[in-house]
Protein backbone atom coordinates (compact mmCIF):
# COMPACT_ATOMS: atom_id res chain seq x y z
CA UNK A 1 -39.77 -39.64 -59.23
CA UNK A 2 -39.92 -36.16 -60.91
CA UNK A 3 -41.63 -35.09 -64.62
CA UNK A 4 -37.75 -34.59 -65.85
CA UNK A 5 -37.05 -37.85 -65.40
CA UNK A 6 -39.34 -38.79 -68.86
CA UNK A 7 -38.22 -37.92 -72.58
CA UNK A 8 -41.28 -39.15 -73.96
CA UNK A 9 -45.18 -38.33 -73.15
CA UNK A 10 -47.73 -40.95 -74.65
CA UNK A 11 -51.29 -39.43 -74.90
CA UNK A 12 -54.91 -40.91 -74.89
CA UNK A 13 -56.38 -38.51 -77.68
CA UNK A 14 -60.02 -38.98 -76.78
CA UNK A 15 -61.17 -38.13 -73.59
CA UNK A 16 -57.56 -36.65 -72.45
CA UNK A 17 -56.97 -34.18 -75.24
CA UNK A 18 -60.62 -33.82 -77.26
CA UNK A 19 -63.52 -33.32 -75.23
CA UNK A 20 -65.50 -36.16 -76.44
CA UNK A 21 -68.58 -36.08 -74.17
CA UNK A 22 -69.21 -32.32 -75.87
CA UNK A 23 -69.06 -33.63 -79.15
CA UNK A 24 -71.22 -36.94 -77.79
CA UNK A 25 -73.76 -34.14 -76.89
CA UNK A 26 -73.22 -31.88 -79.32
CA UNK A 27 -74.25 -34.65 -81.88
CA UNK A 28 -76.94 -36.12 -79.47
CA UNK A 29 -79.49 -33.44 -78.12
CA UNK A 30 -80.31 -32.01 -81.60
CA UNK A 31 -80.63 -35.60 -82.85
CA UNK A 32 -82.92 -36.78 -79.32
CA UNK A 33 -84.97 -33.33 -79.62
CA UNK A 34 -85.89 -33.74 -83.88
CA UNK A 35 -87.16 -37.04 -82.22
CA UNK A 36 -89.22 -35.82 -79.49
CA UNK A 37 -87.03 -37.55 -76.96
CA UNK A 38 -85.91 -35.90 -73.66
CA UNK A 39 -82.74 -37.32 -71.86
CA UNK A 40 -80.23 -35.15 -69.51
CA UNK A 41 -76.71 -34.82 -70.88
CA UNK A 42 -75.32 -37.34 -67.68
CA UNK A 43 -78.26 -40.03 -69.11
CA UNK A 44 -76.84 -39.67 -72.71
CA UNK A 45 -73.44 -39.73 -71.45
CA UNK A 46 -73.80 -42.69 -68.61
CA UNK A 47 -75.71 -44.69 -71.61
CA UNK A 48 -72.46 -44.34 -73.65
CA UNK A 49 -70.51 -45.68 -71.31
CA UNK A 50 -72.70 -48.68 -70.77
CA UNK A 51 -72.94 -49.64 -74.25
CA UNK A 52 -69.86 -48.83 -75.10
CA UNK A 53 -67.86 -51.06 -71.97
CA UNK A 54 -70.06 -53.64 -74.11
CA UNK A 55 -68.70 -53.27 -77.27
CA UNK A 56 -65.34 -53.37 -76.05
CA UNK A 57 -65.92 -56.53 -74.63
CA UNK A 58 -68.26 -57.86 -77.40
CA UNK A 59 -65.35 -56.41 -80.17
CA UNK A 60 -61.99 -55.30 -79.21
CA UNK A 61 -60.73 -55.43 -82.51
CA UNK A 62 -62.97 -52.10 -83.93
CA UNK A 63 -61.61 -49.45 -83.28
CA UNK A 64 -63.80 -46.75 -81.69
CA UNK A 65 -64.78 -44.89 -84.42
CA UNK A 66 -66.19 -48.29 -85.92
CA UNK A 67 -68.20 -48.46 -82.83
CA UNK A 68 -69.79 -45.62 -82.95
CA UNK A 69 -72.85 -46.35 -85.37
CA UNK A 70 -73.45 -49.22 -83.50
CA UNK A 71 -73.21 -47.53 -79.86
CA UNK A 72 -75.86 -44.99 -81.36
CA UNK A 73 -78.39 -48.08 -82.42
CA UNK A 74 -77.89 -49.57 -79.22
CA UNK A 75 -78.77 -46.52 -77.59
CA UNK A 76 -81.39 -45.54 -79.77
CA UNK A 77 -83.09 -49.03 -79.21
CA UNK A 78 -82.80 -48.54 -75.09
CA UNK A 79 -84.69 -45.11 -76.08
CA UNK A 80 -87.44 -47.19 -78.12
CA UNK A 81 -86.51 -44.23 -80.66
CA UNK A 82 -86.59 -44.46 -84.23
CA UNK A 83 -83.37 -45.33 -85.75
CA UNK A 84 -81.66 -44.19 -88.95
CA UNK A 85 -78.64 -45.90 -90.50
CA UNK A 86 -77.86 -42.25 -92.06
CA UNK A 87 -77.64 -41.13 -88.28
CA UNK A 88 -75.61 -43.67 -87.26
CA UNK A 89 -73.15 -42.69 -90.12
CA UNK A 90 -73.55 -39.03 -88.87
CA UNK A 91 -72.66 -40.19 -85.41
CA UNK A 92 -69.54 -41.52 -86.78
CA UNK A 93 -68.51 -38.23 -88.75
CA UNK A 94 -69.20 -36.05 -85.91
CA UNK A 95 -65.58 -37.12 -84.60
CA UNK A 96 -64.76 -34.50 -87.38
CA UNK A 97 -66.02 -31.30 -84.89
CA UNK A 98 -65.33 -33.11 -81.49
CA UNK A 99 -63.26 -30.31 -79.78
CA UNK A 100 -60.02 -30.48 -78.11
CA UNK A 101 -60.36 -29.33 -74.85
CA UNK A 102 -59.09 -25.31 -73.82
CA UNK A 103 -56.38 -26.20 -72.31
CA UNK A 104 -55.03 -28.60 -74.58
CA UNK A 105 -53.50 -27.19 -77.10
CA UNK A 106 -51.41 -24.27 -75.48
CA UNK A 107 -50.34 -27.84 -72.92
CA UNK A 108 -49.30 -29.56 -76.17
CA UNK A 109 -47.02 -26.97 -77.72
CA UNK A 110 -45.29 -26.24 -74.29
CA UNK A 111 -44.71 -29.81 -73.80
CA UNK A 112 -43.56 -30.17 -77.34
CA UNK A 113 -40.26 -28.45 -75.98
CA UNK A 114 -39.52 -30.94 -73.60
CA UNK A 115 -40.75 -34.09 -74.46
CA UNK A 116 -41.37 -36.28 -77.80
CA UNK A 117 -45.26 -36.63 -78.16
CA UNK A 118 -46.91 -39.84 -78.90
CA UNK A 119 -50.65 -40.32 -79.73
CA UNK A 120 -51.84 -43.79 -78.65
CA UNK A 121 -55.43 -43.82 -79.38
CA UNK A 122 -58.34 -46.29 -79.83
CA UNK A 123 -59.68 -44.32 -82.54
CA UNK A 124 -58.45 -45.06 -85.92
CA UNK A 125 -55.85 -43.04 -88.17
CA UNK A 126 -58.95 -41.32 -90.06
CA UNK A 127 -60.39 -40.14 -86.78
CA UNK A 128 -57.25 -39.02 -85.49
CA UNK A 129 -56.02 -36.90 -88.64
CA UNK A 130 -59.28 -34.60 -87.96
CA UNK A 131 -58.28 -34.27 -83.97
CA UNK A 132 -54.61 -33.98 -84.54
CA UNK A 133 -55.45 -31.14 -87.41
CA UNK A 134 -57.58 -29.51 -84.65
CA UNK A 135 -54.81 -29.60 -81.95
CA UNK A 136 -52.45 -28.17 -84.08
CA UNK A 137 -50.67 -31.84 -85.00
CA UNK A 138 -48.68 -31.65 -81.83
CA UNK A 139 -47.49 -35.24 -82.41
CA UNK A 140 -44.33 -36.84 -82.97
CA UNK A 141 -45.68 -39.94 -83.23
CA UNK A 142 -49.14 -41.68 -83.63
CA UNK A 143 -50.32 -44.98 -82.22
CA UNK A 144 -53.74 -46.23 -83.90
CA UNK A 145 -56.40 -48.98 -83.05
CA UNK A 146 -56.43 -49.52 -86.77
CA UNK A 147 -52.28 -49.89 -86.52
CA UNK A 148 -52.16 -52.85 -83.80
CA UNK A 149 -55.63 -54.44 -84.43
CA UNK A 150 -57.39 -54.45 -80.80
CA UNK A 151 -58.06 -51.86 -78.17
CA UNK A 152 -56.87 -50.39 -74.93
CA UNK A 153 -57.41 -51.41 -72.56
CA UNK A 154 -55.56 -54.75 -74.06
CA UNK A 155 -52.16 -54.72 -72.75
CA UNK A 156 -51.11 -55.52 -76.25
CA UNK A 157 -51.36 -52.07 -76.66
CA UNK A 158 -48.60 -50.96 -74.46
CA UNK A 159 -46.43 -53.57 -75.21
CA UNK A 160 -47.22 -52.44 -79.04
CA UNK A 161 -45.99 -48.82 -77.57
CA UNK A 162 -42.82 -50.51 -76.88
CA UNK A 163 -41.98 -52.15 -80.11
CA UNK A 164 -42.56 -48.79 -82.24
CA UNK A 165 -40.60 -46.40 -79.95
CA UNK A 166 -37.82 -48.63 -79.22
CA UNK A 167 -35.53 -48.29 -82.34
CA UNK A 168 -35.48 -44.61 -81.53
CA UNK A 169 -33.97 -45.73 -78.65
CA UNK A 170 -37.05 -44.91 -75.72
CA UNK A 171 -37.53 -47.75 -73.13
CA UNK A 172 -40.17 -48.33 -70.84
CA UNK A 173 -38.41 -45.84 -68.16
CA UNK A 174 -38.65 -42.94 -70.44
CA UNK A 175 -42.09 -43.41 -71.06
CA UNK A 176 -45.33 -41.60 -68.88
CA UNK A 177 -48.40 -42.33 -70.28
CA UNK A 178 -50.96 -39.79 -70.00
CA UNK A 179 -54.50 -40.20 -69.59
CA UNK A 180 -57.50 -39.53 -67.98
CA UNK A 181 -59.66 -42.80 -67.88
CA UNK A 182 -58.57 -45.52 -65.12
CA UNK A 183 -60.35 -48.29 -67.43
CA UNK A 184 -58.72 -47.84 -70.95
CA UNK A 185 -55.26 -46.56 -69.54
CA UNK A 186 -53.97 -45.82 -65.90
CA UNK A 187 -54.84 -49.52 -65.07
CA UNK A 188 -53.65 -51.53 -67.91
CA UNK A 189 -50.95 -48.93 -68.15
CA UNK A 190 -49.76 -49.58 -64.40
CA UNK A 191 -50.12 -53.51 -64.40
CA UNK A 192 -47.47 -53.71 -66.84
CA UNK A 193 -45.29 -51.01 -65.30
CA UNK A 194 -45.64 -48.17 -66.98
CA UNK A 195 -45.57 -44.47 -65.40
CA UNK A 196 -48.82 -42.52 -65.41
CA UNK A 197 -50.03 -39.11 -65.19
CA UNK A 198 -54.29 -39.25 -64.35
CA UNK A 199 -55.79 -36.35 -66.37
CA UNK A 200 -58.63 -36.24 -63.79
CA UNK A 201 -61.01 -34.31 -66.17
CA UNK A 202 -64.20 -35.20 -64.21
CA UNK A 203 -62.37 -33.56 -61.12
CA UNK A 204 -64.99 -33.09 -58.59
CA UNK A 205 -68.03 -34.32 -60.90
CA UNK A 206 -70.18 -37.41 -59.70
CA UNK A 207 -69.30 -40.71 -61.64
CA UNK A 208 -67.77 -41.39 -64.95
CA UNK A 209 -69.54 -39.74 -67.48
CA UNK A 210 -69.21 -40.92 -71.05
CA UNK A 211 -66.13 -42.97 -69.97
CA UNK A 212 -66.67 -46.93 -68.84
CA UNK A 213 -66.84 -47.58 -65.30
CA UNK A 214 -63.07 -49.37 -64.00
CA UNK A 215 -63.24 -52.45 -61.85
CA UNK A 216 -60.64 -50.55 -59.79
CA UNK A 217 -58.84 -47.67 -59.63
CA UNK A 218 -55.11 -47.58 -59.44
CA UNK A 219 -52.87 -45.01 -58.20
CA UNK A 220 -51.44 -42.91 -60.60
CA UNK A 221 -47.52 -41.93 -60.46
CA UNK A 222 -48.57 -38.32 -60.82
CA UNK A 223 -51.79 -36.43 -61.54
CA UNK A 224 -53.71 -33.22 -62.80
CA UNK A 225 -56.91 -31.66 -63.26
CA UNK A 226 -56.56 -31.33 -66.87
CA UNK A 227 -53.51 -30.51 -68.71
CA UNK A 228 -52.88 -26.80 -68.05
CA UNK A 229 -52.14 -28.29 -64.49
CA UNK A 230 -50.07 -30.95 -65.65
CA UNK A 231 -47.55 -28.26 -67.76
CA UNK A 232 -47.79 -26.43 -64.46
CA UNK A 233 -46.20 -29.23 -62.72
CA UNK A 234 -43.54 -29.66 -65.40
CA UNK A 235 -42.67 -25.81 -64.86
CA UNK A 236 -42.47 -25.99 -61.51
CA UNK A 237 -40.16 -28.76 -61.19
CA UNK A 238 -37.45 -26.41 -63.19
């Protein structure tokens, strides 16, 4: 199977594109340090993951953004810390500044050329205006929690994917869906045929970060480091 086989790319946003576990930081070690707290970045971030894999168990049907104010009480509880409902809101709004990563954006306007770009995100269409503004609103399409009502890593999700693109015509076959967590997408993804490309952005780093640990991992039809690598790929297959 070769990249030029696919007219359409479908994108995770957070995590894949916008560098999520900066922003998670970015928000968290001012907030930890004005409350005399000390906790490594891989403690914030492995604590995220954990309460977060909860809430998308507990609540599929809020979108991520909605979760955050309650991942941040959870995790200030676990902390003992003193918690603020005007922080959790903050926690929330930080999606605002949440970076893309460096390579995204240059990725996103070369792939633009070749393929139609679909966002398919479990944040909500608020959350994703900000990121999409940020990476230059390289989509063609958009694909929000908020817009089919539960979460990935529900296969409804996919099969959601299917029902929008099809009247322009794009089937399953045309379809690689790019991301770089194994529990929201590559797995679901896979198990109901999809192509994948793994955005492995924690290349070479120990565990999962600020992303849920999978009950498996799946092998990916193709995959990259981050996404410079990925357009690399696409290059050299001309």
């Amino acid at each position: 199977m070769k990249l030029r086989n696919f007219n359409t790319l479908t994108f995770d946003v957070v995590g894949t594109l916008i560098d999520f576990e900066i922003g998670i930081l970015n928000w968290f070690r001012p907030t930890l340090r004005r409350h005399g707290i000390s906790k490594t970045d891989e403690e914030i971030l492995t604590i995220f993951a954990t309460v977060e894999d909860k809430y998308q168990k507990e609540t599929p049907e809020k979108t991520f953004t909605e979760m955050l104010p309650a991942i941040y009480l959870d995790m200030a509880a676990m902390w003992n810390m003193e918690f603020l409902e005007e922080d959790a809101e903050s926690f929330r709004e930080s999606v605002r500044s949440w970076p893309p990563f460096p390579d995204s954006v240059e990725a996103l306007r070369e792939l633009k050329e070749r393929y139609r770009l679909v966002a398919v995100t479990n944040a909500d269409s608020w959350a994703l205006e900000h990121m999409s503004v940020a990476m230059g609103d390289p989509f063609d399409e958009s694909i929000t929690c908020d817009e089919v009502g539960i979460n990935k890593p529900s296969p409804k999700v996919f099969e959601y994917v299917l029902e929008k693109l099809s009247p322009a015509g794009v089937e399953k076959k045309d379809i690689l869906h790019t991301a770089q967590s194994q529990y929201h997408d590559i797995v679901p993804a896979a198990a109901l045929g999809f192509s994948t490309m793994w955005i492995e952005r924690r290349s070479g780093k120990e565990g999962y970060g600020a992303t849920p640990e999978p009950e498996r991992i799946v092998t990916p039809t193709f995959r990259a480091d981050g996404m410079a690598d990925f357009t690399r790929q696409v290059r050299e297959e001309q």
